[in-house]
Protein backbone atom coordinates (compact mmCIF):
# COMPACT_ATOMS: atom_id res chain seq x y z
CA UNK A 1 118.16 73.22 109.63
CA UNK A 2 116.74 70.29 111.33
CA UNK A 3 114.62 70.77 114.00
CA UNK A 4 114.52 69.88 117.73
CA UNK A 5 111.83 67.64 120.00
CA UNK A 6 111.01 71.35 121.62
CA UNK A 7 109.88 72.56 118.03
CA UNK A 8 107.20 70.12 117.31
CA UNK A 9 103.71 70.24 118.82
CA UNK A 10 103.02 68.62 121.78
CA UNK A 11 100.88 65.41 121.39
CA UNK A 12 98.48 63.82 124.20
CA UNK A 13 101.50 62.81 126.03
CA UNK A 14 103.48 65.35 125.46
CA UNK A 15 106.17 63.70 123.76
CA UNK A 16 105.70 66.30 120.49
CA UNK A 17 105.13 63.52 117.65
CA UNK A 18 101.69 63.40 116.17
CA UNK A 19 100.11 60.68 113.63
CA UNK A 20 99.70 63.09 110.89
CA UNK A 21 101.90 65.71 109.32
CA UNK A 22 101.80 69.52 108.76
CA UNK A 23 101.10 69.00 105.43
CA UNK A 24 97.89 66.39 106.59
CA UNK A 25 96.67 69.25 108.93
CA UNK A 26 97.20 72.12 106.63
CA UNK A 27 95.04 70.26 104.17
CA UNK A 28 92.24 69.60 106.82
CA UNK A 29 92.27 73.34 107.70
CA UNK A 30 91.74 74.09 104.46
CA UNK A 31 89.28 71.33 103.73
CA UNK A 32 86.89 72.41 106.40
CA UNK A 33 87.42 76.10 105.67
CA UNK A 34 87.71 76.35 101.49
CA UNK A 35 88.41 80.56 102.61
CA UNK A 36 90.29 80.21 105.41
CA UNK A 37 93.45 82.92 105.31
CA UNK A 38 97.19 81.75 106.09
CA UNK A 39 97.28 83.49 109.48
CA UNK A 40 94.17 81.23 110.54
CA UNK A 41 95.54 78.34 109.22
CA UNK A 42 99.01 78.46 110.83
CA UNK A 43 96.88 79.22 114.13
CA UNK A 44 94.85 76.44 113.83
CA UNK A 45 97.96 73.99 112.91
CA UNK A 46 100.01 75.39 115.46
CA UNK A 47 102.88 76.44 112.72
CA UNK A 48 104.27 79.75 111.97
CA UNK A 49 103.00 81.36 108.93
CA UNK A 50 105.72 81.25 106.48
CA UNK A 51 105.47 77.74 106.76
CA UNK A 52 102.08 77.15 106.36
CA UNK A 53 102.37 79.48 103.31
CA UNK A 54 105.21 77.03 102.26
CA UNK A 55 102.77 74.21 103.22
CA UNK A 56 100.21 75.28 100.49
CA UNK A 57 102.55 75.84 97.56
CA UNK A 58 103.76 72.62 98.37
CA UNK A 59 100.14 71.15 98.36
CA UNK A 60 99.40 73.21 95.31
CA UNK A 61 102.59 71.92 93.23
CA UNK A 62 101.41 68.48 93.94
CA UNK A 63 98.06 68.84 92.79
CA UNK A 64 96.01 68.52 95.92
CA UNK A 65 94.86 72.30 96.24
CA UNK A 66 94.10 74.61 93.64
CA UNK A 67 93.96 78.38 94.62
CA UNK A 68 91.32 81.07 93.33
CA UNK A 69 91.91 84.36 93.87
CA UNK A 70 88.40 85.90 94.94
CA UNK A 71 87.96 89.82 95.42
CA UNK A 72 91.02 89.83 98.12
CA UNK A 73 91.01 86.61 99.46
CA UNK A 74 91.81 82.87 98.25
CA UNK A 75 89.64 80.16 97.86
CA UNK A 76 91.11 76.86 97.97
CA UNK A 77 89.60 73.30 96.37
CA UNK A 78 90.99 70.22 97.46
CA UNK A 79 91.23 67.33 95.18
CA UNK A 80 89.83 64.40 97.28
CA UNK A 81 91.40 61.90 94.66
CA UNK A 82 95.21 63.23 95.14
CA UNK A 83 96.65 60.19 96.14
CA UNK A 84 98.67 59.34 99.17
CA UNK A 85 102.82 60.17 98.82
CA UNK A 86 104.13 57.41 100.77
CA UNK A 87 103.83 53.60 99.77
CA UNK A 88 102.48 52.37 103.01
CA UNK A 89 99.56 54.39 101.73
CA UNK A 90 99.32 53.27 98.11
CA UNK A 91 96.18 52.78 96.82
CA UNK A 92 94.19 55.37 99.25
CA UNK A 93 93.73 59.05 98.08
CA UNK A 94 93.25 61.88 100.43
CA UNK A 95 89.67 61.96 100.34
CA UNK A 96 89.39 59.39 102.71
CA UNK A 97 91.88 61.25 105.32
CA UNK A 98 89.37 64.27 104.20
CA UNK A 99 86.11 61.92 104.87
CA UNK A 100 87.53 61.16 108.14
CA UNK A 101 88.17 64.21 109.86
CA UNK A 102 87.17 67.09 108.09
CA UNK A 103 83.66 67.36 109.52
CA UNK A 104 85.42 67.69 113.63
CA UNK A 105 85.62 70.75 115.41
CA UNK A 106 88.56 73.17 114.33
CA UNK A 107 90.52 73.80 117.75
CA UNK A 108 93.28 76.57 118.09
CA UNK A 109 96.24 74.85 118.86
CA UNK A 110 97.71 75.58 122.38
């Protein structure tokens, strides 16, 4: 079902398009928080989640997180040298998305 412009998260203009993707925030979640739970990252992304749940399996099938199980809670690793999907981004892998932002602030989205 596609979505509408009301479903997406509002950007600095509030025009609800942003630069990066779920996916690119899910995986910046996780790379500043290797424990972080599914509730906290579908807080943090602004996303419900089921679909950041959906979010990491997809991330996991493509190689860019592997999941531990720990006690009762996951631990995720990111593979910095997953490369980009897209050819306007051959050649880069993650890690430098990773290198970029990973050490800001996390910020609940509103």
């Amino acid at each position: 079902m596609p979505t509408s412009r009301e479903d997406e998260a509002p950007s600095i203009d509030g025009r609800g398009w942003t630069f990066l993707t779920n996916h690119a925030h899910v995986l910046l979640v996780v790379a500043r928080d290797h424990t972080a739970r599914i509730r906290d990252i579908a807080a943090v992304v602004g996303i419900t989640e089921r679909a950041a749940q959906a979010i990491v399996a997809d991330l996991e099938a493509g190689g860019y997180l592997t999941r531990n199980r720990v006690g009762r809670r996951n631990e995720y690793t990111v593979n910095p040298q997953g490369p980009f999907r897209h050819p306007v981004e051959a050649g880069h892998q993650i890690g430098d998305l990773i290198d970029l932002f990973a050490n800001e602030p996390v910020r609940l989205a509103t």
